[in-house]
PDB file of N, CA and C in Angstrom:
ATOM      1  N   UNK A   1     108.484  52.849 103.434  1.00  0.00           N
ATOM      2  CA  UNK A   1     107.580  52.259 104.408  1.00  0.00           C
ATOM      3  C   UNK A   1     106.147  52.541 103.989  1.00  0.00           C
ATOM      4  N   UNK A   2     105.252  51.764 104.634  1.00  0.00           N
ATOM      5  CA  UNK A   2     103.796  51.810 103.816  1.00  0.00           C
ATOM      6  C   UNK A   2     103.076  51.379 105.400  1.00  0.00           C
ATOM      7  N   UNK A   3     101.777  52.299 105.250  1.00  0.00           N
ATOM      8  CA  UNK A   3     100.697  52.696 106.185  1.00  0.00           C
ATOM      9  C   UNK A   3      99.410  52.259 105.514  1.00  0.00           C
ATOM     10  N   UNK A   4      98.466  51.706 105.870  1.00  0.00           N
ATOM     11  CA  UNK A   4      97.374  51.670 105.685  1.00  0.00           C
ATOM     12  C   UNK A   4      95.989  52.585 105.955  1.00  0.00           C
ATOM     13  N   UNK A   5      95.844  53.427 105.844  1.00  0.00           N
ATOM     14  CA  UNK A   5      94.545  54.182 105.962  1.00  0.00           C
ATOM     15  C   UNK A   5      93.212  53.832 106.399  1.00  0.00           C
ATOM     16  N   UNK A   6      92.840  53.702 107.600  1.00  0.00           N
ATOM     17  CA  UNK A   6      91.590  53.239 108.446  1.00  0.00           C
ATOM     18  C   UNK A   6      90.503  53.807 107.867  1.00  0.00           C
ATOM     19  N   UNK A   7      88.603  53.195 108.189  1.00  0.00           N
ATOM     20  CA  UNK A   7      87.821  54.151 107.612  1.00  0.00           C
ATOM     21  C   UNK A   7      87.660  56.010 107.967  1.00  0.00           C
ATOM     22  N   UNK A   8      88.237  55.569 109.140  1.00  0.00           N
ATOM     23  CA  UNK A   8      88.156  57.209 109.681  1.00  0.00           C
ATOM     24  C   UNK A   8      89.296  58.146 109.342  1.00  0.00           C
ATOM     25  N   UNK A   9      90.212  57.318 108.245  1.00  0.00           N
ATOM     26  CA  UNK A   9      91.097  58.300 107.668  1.00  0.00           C
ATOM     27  C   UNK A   9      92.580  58.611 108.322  1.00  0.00           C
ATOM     28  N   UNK A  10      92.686  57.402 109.923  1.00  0.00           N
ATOM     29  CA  UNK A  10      93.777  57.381 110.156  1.00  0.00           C
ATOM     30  C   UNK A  10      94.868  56.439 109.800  1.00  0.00           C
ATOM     31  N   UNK A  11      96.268  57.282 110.101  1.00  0.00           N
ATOM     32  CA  UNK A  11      97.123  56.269 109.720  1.00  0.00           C
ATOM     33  C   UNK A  11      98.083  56.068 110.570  1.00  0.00           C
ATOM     34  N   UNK A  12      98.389  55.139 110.842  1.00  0.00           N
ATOM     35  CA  UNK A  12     100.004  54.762 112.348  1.00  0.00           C
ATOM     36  C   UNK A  12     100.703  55.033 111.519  1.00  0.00           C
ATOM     37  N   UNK A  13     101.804  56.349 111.804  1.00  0.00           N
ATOM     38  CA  UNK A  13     102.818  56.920 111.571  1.00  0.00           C
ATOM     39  C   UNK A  13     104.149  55.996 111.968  1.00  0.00           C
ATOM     40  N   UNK A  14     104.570  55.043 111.123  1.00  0.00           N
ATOM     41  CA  UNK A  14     105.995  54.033 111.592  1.00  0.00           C
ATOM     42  C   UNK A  14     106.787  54.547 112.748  1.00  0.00           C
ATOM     43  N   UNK A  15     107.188  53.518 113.355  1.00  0.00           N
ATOM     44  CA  UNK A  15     107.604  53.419 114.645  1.00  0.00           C
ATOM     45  C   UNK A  15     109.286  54.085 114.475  1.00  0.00           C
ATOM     46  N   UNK A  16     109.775  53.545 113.520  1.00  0.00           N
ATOM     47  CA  UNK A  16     110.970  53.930 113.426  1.00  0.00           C
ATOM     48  C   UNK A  16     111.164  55.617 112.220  1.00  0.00           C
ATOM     49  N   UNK A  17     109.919  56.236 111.805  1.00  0.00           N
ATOM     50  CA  UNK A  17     109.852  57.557 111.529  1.00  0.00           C
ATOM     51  C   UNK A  17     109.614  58.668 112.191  1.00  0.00           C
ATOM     52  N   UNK A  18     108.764  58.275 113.656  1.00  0.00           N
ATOM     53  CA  UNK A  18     108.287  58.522 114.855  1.00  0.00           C
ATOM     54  C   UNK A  18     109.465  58.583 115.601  1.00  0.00           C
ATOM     55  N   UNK A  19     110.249  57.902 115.686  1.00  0.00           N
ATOM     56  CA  UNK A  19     111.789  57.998 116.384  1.00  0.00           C
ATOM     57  C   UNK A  19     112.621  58.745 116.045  1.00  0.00           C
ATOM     58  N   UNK A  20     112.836  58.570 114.288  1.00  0.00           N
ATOM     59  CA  UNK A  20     113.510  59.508 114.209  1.00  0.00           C
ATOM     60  C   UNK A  20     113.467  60.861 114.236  1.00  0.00           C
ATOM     61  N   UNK A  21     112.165  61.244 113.910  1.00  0.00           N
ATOM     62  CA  UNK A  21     111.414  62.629 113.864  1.00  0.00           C
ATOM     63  C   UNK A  21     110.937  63.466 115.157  1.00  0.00           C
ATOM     64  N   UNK A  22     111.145  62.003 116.387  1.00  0.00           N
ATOM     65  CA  UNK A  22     111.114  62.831 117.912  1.00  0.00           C
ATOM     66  C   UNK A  22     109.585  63.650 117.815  1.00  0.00           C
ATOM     67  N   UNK A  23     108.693  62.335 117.059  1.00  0.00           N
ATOM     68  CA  UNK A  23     107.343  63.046 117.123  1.00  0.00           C
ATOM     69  C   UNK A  23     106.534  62.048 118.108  1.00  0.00           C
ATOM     70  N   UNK A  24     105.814  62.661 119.030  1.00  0.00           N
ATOM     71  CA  UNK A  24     105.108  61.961 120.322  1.00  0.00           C
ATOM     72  C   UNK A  24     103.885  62.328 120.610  1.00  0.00           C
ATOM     73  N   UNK A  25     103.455  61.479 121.105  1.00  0.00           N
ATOM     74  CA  UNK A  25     101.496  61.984 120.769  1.00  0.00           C
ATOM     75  C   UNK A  25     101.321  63.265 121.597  1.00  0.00           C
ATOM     76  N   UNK A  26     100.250  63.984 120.609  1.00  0.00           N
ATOM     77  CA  UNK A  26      99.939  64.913 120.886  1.00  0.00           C
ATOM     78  C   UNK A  26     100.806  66.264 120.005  1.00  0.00           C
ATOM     79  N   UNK A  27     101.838  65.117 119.234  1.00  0.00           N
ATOM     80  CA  UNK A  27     102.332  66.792 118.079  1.00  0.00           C
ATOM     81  C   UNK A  27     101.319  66.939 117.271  1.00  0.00           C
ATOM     82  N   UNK A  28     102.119  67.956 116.539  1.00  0.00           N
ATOM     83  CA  UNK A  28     101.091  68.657 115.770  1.00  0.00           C
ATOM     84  C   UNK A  28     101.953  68.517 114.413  1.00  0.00           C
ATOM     85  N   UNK A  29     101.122  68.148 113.234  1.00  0.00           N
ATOM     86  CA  UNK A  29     101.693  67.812 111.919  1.00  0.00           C
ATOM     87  C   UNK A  29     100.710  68.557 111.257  1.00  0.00           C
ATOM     88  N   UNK A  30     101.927  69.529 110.494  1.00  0.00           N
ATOM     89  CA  UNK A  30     101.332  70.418 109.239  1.00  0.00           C
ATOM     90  C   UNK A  30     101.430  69.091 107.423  1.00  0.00           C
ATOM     91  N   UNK A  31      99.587  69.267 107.303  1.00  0.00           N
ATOM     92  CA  UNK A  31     100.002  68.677 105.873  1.00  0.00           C
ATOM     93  C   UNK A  31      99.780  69.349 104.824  1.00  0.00           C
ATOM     94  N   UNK A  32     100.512  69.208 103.735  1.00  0.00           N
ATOM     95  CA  UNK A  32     100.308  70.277 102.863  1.00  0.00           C
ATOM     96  C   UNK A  32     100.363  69.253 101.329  1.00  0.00           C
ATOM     97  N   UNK A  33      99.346  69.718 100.467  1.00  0.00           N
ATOM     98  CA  UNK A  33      99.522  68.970  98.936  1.00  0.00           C
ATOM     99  C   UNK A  33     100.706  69.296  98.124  1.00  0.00           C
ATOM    100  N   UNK A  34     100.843  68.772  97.721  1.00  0.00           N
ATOM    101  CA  UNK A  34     102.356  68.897  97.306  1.00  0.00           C
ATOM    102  C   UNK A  34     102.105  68.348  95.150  1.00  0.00           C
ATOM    103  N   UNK A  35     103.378  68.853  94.678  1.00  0.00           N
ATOM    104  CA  UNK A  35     103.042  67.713  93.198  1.00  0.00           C
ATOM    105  C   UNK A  35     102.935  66.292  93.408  1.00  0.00           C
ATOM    106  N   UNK A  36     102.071  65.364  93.111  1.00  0.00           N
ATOM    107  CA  UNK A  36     102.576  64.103  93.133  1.00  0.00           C
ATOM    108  C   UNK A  36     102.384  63.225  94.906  1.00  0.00           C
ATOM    109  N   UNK A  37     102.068  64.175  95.840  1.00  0.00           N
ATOM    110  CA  UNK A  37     101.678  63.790  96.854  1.00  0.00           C
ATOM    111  C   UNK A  37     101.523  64.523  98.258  1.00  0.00           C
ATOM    112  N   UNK A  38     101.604  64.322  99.292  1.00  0.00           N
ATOM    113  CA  UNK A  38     101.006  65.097 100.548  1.00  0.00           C
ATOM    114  C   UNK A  38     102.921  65.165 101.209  1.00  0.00           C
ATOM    115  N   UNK A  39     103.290  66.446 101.506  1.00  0.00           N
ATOM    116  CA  UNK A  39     104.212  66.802 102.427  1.00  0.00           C
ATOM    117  C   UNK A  39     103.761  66.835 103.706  1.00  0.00           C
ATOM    118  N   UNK A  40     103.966  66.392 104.997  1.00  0.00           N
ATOM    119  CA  UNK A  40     103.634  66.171 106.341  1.00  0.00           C
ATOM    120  C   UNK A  40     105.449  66.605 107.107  1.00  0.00           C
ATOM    121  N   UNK A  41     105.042  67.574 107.826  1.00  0.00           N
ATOM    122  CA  UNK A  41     105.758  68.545 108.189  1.00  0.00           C
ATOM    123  C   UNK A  41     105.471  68.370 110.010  1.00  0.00           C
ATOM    124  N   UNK A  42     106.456  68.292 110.611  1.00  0.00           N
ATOM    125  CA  UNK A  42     106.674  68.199 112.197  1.00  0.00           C
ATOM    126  C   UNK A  42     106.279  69.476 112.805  1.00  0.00           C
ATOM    127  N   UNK A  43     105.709  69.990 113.199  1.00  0.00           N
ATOM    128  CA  UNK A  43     105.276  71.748 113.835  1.00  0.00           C
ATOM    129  C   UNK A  43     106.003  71.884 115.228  1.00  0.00           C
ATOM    130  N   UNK A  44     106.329  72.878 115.505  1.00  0.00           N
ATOM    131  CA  UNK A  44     106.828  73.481 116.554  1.00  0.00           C
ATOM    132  C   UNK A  44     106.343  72.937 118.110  1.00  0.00           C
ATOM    133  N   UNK A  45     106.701  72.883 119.220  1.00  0.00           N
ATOM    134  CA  UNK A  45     105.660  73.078 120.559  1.00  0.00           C
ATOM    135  C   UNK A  45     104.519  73.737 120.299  1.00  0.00           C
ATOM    136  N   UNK A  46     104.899  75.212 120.082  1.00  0.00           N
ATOM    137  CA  UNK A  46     103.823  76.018 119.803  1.00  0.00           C
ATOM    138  C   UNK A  46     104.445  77.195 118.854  1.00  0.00           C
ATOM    139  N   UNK A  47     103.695  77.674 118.365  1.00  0.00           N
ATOM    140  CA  UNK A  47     104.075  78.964 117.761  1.00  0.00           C
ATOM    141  C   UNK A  47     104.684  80.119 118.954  1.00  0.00           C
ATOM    142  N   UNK A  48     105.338  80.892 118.026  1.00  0.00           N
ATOM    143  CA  UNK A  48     106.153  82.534 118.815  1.00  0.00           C
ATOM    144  C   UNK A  48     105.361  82.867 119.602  1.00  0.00           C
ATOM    145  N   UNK A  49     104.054  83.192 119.543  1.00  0.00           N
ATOM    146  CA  UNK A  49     102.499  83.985 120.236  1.00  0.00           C
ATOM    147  C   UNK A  49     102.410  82.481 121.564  1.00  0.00           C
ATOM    148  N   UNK A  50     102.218  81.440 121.593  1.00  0.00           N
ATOM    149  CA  UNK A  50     102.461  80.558 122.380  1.00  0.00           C
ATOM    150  C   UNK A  50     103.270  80.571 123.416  1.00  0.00           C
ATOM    151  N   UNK A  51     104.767  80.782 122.864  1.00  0.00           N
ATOM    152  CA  UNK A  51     105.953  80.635 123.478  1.00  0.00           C
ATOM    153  C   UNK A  51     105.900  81.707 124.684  1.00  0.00           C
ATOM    154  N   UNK A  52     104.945  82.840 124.242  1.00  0.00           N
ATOM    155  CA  UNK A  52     105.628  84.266 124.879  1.00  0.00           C
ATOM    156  C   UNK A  52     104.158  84.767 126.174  1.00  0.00           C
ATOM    157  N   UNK A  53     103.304  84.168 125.288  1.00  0.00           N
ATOM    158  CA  UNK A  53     102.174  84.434 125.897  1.00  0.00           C
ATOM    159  C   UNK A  53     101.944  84.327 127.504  1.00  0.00           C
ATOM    160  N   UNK A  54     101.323  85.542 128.467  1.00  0.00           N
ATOM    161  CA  UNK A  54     101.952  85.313 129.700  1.00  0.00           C
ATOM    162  C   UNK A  54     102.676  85.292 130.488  1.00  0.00           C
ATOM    163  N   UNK A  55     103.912  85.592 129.369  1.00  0.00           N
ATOM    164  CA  UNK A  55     105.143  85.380 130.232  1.00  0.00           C
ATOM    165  C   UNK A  55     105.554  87.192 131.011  1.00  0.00           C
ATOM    166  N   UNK A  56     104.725  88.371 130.348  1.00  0.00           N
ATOM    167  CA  UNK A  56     105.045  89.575 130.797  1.00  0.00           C
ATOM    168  C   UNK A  56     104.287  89.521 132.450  1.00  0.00           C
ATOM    169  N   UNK A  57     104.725  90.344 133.380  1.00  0.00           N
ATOM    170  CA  UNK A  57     104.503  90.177 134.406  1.00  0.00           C
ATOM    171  C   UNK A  57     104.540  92.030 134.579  1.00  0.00           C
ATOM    172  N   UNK A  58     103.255  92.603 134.895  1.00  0.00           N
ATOM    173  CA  UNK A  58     103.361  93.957 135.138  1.00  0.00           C
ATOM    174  C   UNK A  58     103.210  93.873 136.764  1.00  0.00           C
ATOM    175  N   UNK A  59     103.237  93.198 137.460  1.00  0.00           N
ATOM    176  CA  UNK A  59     102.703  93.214 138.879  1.00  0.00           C
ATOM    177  C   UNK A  59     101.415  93.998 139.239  1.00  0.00           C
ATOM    178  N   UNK A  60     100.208  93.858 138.386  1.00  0.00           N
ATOM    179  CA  UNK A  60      99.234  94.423 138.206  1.00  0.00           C
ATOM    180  C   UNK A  60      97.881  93.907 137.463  1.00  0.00           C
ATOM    181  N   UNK A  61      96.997  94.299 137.945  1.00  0.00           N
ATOM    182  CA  UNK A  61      95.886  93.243 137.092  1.00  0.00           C
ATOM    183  C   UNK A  61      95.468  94.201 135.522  1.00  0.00           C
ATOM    184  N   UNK A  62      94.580  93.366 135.020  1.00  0.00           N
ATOM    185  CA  UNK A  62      94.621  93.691 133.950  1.00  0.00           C
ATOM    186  C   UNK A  62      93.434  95.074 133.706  1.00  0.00           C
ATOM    187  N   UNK A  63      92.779  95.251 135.242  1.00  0.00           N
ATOM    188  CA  UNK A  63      91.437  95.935 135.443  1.00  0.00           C
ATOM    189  C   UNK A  63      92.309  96.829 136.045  1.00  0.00           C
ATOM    190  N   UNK A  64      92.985  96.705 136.679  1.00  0.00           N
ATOM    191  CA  UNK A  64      94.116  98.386 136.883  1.00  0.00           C
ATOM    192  C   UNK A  64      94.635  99.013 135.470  1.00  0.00           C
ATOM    193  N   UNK A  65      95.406  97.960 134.740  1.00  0.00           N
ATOM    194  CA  UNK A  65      95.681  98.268 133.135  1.00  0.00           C
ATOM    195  C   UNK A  65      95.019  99.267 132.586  1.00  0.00           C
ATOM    196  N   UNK A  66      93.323  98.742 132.616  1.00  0.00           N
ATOM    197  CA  UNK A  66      92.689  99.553 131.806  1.00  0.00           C
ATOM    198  C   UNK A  66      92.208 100.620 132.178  1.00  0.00           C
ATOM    199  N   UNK A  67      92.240 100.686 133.649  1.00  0.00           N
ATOM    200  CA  UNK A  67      91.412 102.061 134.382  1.00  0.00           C
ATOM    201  C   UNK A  67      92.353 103.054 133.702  1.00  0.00           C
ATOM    202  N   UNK A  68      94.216 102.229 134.118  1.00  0.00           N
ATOM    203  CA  UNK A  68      94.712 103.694 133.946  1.00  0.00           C
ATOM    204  C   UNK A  68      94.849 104.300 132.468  1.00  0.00           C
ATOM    205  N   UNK A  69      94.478 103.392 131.514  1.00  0.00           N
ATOM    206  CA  UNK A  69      94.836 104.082 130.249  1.00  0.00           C
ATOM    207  C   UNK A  69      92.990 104.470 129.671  1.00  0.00           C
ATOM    208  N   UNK A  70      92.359 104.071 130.153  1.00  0.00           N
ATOM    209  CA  UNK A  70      90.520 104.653 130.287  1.00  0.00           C
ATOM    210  C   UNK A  70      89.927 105.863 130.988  1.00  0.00           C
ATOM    211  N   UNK A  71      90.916 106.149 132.531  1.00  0.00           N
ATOM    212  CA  UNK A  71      90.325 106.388 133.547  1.00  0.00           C
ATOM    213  C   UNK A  71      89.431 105.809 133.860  1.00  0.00           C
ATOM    214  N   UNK A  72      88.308 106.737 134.971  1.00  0.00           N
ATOM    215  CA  UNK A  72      87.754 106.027 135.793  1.00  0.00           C
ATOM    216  C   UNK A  72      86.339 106.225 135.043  1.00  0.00           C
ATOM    217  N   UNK A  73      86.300 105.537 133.910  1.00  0.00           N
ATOM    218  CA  UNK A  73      85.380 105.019 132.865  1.00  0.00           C
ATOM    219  C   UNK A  73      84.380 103.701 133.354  1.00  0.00           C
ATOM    220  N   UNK A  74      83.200 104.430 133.186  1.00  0.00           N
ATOM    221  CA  UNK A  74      82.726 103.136 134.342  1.00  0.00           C
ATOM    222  C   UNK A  74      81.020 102.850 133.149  1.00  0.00           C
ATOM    223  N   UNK A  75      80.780 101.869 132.571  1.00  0.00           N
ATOM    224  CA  UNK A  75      79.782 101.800 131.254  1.00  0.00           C
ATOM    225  C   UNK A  75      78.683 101.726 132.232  1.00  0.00           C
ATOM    226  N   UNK A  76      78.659 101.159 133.602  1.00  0.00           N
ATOM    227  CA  UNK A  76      77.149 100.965 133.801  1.00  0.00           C
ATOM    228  C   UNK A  76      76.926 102.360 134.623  1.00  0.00           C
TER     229      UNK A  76
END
């Protein structure tokens, strides 16, 4: 299949590579140079650090957090 390259360097990714690849706007495509031409690689939702981020729940704010491992450390 063959794409044409706009001045701004974009290209419509085929309709039926897009289908099969279950890629939908707003993924994220890793490209990388390759011998002989460009590898374009499907990326995750998000990375591990993404996935996890937030998800701990201490039932506590983050200004209690630090008092207790600071004490009652106060800069001004």
């Amino acid at each position: 299949m063959k794409a044409v390259v706009s001045e701004k360097g974009q290209v419509t990714i085929p309709k039926a590579i897009r289908d099969r690849l279950g890629i939908r706007a707003g993924q994220v495509l890793d490209f990388c140079v390759v011998e002989g031409g460009v590898l374009i690689r499907k990326q995750p939702a998000g990375d591990s650090f993404d996935r996890v981020f937030g998800s701990l729940n201490l039932g506590t704010t983050t200004a209690q957090v630090m008092r207790e491992l600071r004490g009652d450390y106060d800069p001004l």
